[in-house]
C-alpha atoms as a PDB file:
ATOM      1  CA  UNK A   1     -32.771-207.497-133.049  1.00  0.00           C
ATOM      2  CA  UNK A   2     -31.879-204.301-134.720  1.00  0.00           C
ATOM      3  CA  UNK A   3     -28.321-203.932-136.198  1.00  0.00           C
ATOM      4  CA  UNK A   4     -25.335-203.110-133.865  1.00  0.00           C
ATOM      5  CA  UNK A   5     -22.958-200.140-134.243  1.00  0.00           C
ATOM      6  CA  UNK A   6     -20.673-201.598-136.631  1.00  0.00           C
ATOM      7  CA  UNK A   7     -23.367-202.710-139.405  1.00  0.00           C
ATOM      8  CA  UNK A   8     -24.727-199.459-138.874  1.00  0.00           C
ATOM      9  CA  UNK A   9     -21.221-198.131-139.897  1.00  0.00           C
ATOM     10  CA  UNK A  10     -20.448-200.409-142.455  1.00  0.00           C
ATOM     11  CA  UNK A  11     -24.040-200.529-144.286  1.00  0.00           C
ATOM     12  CA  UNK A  12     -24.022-196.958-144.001  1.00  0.00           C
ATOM     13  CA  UNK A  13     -21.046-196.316-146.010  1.00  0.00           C
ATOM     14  CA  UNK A  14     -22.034-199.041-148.466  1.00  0.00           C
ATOM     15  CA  UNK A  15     -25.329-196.327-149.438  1.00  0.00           C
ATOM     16  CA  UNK A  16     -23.442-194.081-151.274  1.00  0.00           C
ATOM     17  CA  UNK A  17     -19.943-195.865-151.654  1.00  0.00           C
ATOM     18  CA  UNK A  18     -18.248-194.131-149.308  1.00  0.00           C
ATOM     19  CA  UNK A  19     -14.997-195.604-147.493  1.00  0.00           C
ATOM     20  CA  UNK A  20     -13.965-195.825-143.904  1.00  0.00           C
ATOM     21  CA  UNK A  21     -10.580-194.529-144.974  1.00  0.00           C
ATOM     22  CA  UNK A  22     -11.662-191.335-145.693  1.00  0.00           C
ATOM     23  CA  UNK A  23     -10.372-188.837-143.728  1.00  0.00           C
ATOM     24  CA  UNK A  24     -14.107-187.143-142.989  1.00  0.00           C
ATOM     25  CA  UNK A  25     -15.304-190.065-141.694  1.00  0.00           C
ATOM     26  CA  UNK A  26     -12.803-191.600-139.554  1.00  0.00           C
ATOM     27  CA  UNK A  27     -13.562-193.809-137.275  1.00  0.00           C
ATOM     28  CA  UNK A  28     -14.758-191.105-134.046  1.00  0.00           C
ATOM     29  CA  UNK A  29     -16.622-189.493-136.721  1.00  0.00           C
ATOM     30  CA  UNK A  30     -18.824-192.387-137.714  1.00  0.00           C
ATOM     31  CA  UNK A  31     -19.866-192.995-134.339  1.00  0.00           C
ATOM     32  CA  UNK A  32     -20.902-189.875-133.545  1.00  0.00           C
ATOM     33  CA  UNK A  33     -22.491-189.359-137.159  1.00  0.00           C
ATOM     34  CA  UNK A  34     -24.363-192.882-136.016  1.00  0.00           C
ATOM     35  CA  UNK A  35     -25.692-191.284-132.731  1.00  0.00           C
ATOM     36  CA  UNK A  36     -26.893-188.180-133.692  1.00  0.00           C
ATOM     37  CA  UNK A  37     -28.559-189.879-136.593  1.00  0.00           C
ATOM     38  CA  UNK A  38     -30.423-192.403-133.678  1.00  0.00           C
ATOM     39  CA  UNK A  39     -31.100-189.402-131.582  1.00  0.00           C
ATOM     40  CA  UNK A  40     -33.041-187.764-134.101  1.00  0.00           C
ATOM     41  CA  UNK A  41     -34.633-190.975-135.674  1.00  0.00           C
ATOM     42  CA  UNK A  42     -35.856-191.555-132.120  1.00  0.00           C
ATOM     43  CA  UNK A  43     -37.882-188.385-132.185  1.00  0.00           C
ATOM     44  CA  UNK A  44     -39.799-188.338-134.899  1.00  0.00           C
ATOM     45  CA  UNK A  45     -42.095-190.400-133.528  1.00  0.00           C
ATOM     46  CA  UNK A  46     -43.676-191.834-130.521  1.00  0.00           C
ATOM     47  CA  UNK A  47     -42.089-195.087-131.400  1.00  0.00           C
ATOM     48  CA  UNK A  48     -43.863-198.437-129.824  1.00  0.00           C
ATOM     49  CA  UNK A  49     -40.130-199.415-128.901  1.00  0.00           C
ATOM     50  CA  UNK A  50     -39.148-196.754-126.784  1.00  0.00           C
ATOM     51  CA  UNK A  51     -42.579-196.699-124.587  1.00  0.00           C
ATOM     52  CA  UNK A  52     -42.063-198.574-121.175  1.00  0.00           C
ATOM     53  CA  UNK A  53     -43.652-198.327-117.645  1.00  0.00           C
ATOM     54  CA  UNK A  54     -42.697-198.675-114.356  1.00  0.00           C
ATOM     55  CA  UNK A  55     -43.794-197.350-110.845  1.00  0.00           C
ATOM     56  CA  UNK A  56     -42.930-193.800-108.588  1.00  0.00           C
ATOM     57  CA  UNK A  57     -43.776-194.704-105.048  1.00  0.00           C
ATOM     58  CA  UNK A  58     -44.589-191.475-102.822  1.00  0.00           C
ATOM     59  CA  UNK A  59     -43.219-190.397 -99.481  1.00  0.00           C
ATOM     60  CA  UNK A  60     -45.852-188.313 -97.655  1.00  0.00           C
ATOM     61  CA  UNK A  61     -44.762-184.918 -97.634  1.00  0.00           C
ATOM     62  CA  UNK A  62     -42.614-185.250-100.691  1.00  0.00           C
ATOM     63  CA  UNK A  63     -43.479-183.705-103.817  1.00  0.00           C
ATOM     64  CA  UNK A  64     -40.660-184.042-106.012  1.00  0.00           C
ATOM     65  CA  UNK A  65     -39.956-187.786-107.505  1.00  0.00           C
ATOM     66  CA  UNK A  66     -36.695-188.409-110.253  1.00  0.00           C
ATOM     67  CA  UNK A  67     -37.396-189.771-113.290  1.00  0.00           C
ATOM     68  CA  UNK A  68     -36.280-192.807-114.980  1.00  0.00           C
ATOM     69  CA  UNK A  69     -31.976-192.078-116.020  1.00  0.00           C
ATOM     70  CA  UNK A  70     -33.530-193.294-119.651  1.00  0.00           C
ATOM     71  CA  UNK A  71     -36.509-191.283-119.120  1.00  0.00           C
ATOM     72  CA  UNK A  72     -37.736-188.893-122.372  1.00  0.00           C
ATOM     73  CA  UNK A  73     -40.664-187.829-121.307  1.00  0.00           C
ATOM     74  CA  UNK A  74     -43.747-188.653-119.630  1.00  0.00           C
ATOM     75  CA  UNK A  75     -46.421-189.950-121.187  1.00  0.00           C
ATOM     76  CA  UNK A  76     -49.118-190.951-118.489  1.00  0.00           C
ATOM     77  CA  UNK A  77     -49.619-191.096-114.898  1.00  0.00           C
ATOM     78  CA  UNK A  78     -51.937-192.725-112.599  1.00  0.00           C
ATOM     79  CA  UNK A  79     -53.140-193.770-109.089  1.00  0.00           C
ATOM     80  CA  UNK A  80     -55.659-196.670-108.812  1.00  0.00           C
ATOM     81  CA  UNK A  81     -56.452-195.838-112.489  1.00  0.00           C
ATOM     82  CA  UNK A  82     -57.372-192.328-111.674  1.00  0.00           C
ATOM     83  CA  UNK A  83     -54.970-190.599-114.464  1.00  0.00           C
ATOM     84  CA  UNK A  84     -53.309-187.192-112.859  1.00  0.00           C
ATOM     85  CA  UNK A  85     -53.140-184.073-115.491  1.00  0.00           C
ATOM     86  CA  UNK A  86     -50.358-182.866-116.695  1.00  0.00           C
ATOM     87  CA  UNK A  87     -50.176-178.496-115.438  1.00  0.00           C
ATOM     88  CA  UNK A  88     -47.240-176.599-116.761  1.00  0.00           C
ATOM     89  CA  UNK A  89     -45.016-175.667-113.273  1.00  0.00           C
ATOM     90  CA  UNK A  90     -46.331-172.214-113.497  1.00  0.00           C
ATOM     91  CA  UNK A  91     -49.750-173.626-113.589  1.00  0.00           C
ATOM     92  CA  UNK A  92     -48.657-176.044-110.477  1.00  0.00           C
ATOM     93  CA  UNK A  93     -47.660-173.460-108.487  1.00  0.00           C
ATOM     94  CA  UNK A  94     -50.624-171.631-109.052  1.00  0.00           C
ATOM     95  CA  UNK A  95     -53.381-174.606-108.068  1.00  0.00           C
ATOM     96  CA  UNK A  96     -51.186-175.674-105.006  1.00  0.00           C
ATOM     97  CA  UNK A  97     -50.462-171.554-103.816  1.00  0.00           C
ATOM     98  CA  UNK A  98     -48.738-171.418-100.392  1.00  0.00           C
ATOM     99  CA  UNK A  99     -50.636-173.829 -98.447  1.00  0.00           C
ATOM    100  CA  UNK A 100     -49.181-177.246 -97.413  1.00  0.00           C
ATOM    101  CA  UNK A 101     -52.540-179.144 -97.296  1.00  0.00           C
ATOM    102  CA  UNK A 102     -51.341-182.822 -97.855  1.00  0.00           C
ATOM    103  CA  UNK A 103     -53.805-185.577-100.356  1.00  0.00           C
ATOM    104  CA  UNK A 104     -53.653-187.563-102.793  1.00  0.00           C
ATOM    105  CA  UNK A 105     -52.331-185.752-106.000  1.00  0.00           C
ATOM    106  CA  UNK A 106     -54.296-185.099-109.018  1.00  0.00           C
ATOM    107  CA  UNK A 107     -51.742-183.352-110.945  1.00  0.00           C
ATOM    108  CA  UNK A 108     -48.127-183.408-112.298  1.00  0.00           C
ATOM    109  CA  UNK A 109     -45.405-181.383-113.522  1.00  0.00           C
ATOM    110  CA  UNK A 110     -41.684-181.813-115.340  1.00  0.00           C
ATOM    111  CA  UNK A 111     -38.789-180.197-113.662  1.00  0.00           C
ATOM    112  CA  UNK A 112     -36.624-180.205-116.418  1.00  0.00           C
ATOM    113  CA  UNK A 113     -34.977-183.273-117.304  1.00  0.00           C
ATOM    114  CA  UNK A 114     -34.521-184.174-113.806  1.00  0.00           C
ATOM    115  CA  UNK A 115     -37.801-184.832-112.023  1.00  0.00           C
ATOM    116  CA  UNK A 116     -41.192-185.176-111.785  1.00  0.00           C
ATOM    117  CA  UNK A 117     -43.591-182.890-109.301  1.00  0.00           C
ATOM    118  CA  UNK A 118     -46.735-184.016-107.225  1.00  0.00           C
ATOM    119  CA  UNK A 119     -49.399-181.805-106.810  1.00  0.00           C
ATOM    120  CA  UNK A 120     -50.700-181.487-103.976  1.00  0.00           C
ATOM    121  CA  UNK A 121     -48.323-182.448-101.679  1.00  0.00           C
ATOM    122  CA  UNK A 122     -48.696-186.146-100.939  1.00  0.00           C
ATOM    123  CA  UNK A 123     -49.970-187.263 -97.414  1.00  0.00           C
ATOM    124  CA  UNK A 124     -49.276-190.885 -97.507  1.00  0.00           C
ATOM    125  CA  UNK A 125     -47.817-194.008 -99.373  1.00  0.00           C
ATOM    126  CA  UNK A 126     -48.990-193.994-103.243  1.00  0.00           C
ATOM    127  CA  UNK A 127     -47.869-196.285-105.961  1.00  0.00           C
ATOM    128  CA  UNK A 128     -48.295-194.019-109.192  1.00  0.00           C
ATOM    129  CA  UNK A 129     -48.006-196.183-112.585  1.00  0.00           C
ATOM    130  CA  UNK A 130     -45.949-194.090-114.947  1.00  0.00           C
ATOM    131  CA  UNK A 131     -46.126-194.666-119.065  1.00  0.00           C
ATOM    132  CA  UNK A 132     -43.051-192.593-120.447  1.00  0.00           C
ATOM    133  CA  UNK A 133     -40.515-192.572-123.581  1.00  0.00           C
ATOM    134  CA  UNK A 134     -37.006-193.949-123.149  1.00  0.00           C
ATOM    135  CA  UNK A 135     -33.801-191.922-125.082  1.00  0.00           C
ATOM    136  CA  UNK A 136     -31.744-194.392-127.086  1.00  0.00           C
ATOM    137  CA  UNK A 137     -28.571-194.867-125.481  1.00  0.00           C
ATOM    138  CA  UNK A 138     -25.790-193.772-126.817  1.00  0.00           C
ATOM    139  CA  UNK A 139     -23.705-196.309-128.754  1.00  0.00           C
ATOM    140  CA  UNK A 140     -20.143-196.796-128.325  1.00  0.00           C
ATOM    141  CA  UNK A 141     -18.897-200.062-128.607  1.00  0.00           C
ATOM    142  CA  UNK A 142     -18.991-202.350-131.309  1.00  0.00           C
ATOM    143  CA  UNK A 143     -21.371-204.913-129.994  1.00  0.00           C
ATOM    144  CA  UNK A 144     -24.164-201.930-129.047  1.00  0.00           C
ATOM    145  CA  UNK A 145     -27.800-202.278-130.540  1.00  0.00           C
ATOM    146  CA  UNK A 146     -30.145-199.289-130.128  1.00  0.00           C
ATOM    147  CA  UNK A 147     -33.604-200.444-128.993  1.00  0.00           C
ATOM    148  CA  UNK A 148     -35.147-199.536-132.629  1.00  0.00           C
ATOM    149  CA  UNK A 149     -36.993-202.175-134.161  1.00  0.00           C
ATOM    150  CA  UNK A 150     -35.433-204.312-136.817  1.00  0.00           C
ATOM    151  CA  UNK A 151     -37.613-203.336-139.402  1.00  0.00           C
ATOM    152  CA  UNK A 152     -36.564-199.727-139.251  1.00  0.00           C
ATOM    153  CA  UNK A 153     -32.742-200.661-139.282  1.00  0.00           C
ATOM    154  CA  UNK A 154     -32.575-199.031-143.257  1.00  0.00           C
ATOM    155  CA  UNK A 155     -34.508-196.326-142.219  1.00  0.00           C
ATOM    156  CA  UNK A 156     -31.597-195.341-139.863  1.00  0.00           C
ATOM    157  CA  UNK A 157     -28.666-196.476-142.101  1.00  0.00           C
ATOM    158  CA  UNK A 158     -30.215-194.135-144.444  1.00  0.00           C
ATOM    159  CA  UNK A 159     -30.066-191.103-141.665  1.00  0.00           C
ATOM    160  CA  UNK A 160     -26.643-191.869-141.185  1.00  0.00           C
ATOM    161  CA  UNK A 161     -26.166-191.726-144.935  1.00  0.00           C
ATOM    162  CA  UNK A 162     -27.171-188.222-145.419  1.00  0.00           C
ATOM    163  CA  UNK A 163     -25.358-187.169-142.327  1.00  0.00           C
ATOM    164  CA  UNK A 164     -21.999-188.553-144.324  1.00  0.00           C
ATOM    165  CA  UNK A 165     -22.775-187.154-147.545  1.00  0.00           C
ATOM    166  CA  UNK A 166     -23.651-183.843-145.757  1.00  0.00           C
ATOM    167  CA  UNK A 167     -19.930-183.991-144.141  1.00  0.00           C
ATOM    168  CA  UNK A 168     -18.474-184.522-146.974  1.00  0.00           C
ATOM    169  CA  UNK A 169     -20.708-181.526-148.688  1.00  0.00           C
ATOM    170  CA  UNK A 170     -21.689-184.368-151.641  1.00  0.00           C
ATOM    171  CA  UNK A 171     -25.203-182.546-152.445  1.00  0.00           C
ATOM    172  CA  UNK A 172     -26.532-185.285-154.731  1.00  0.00           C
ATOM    173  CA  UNK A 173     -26.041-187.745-152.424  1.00  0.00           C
ATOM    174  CA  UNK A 174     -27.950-185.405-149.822  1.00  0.00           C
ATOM    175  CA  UNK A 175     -30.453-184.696-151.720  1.00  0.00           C
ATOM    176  CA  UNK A 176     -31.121-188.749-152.796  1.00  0.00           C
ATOM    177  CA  UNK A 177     -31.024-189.715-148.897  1.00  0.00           C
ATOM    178  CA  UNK A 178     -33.566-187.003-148.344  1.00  0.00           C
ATOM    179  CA  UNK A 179     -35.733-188.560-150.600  1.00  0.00           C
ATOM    180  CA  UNK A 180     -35.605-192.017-148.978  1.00  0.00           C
ATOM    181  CA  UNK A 181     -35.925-190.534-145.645  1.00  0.00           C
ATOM    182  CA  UNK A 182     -39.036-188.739-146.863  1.00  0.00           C
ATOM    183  CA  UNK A 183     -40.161-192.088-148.436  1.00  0.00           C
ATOM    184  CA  UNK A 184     -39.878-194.344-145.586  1.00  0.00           C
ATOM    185  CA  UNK A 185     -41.410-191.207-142.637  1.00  0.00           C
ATOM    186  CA  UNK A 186     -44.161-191.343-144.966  1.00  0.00           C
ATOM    187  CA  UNK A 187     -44.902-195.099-145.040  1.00  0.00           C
ATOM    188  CA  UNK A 188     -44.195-195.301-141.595  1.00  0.00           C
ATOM    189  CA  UNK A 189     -46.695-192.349-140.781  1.00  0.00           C
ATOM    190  CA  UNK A 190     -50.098-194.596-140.362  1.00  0.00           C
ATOM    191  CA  UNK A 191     -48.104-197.808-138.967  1.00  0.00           C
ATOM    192  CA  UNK A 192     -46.669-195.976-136.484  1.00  0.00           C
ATOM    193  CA  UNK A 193     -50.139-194.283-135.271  1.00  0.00           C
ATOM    194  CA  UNK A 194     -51.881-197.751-135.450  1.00  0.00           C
ATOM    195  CA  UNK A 195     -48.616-199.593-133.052  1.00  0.00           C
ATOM    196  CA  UNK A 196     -48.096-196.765-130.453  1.00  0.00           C
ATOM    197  CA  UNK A 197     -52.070-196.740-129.659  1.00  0.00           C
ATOM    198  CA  UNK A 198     -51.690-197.340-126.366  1.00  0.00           C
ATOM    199  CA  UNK A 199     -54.409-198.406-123.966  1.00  0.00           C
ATOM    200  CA  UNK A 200     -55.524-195.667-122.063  1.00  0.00           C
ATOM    201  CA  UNK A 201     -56.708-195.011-118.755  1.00  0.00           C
ATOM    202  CA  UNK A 202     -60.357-193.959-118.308  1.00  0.00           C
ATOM    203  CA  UNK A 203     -60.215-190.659-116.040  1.00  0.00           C
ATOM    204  CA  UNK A 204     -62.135-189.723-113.547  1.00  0.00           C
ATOM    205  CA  UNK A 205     -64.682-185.806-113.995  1.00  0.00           C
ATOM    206  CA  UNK A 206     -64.400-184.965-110.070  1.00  0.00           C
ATOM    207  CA  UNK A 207     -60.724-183.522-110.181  1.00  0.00           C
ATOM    208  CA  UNK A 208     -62.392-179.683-108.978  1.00  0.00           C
ATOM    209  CA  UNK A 209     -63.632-181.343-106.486  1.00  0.00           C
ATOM    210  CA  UNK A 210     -60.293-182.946-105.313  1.00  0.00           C
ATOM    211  CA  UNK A 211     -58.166-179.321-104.988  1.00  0.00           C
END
């Protein structure tokens, strides 16, 4: 289990010994230095940890279906193993034009962060499988672990480190997280690509002739 909020704190100041009496890093300021350094840890990859699946069952009639409330992005979707394709909303628009016809969709779209829309226009009952990235929570208590795997819990300490030494303007330090951030991205570069290797789902060639 990765670290909770408080080692995160505490190893973080340890880096570069910094102190939690400081008045730069009070104690609102280390959580928030702690979150934004998770929230941009999170997306520099497609991290293994923050994949999960789970199921969008369609209402004929209904195009418009909301995503999970830890949803990232989408990274798949399928019905029966038939994979849809991801359009642009523009591009949705365009391939479902002003008609109504109802079947079973063979494309998708994001609406924002919000939603995700069916095209065509559904005419029955479909369970659609649905791959997708979580967001780390945010942590606020204590207790809180993000989802990040254990093995990466220096990596972040180390984020959180530079965001310290960059709020305290201490350039060296800066400059000597950098480095370790650098070091460990590029270590984790071909682990990461071998871990999030998902199966996929073979798709079908006769999508023309389902529009």
């Amino acid at each position: 289990m990765a670290q909770d909020l408080d080692d995160i704190k505490l190893n973080a100041l340890d880096v570069f010994g910094y102190n939690a009496s400081d008045p730069l890093l009070d104690a609102t300021t280390l959580v928030r230095l702690v979150n934004s350094a998770l929230q941009q840890l999170s997306t520099e990859f497609d991290w293994p940890w923050l994949y999960g699946e789970g199921t969008i069952t369609t209402v004929a009639g209904t195009t418009d279906y909301a995503v999970p409330t830890n949803w990232s992005r989408t990274k798949w979707l399928a019905i029966d193993e038939d994979e849809l394709q991801f359009r642009s909303l523009r591009d949705l628009r365009r391939i479902m034009g002003d008609t109504d016809i109802q079947r079973q969709p063979v494309f998708y779209a994001t609406v924002g962060d919000t939603s995700i829309r069916l095209g065509q226009i559904p005419d029955a009952v479909y369970t659609v499988d649905h791959g997708y990235f979580k967001q780390e929570a945010v942590l606020s208590a204590g207790g809180n672990a993000p989802l990040l795997d254990s093995a990466y819990d220096d990596m972040l300490v180390m984020y959180v480190a530079k965001k310290m030494a960059m709020r305290k303007g201490e350039t060296r330090d800066i400059s000597q997280a950098q480095r370790e951030i650098d070091s460990w991205l590029k270590r984790t570069r071909d682990n990461v690509r071998r871990s999030s290797a998902f199966p996929r789902i073979i798709t079908r060639n006769d999508w023309s002739s389902r529009i």
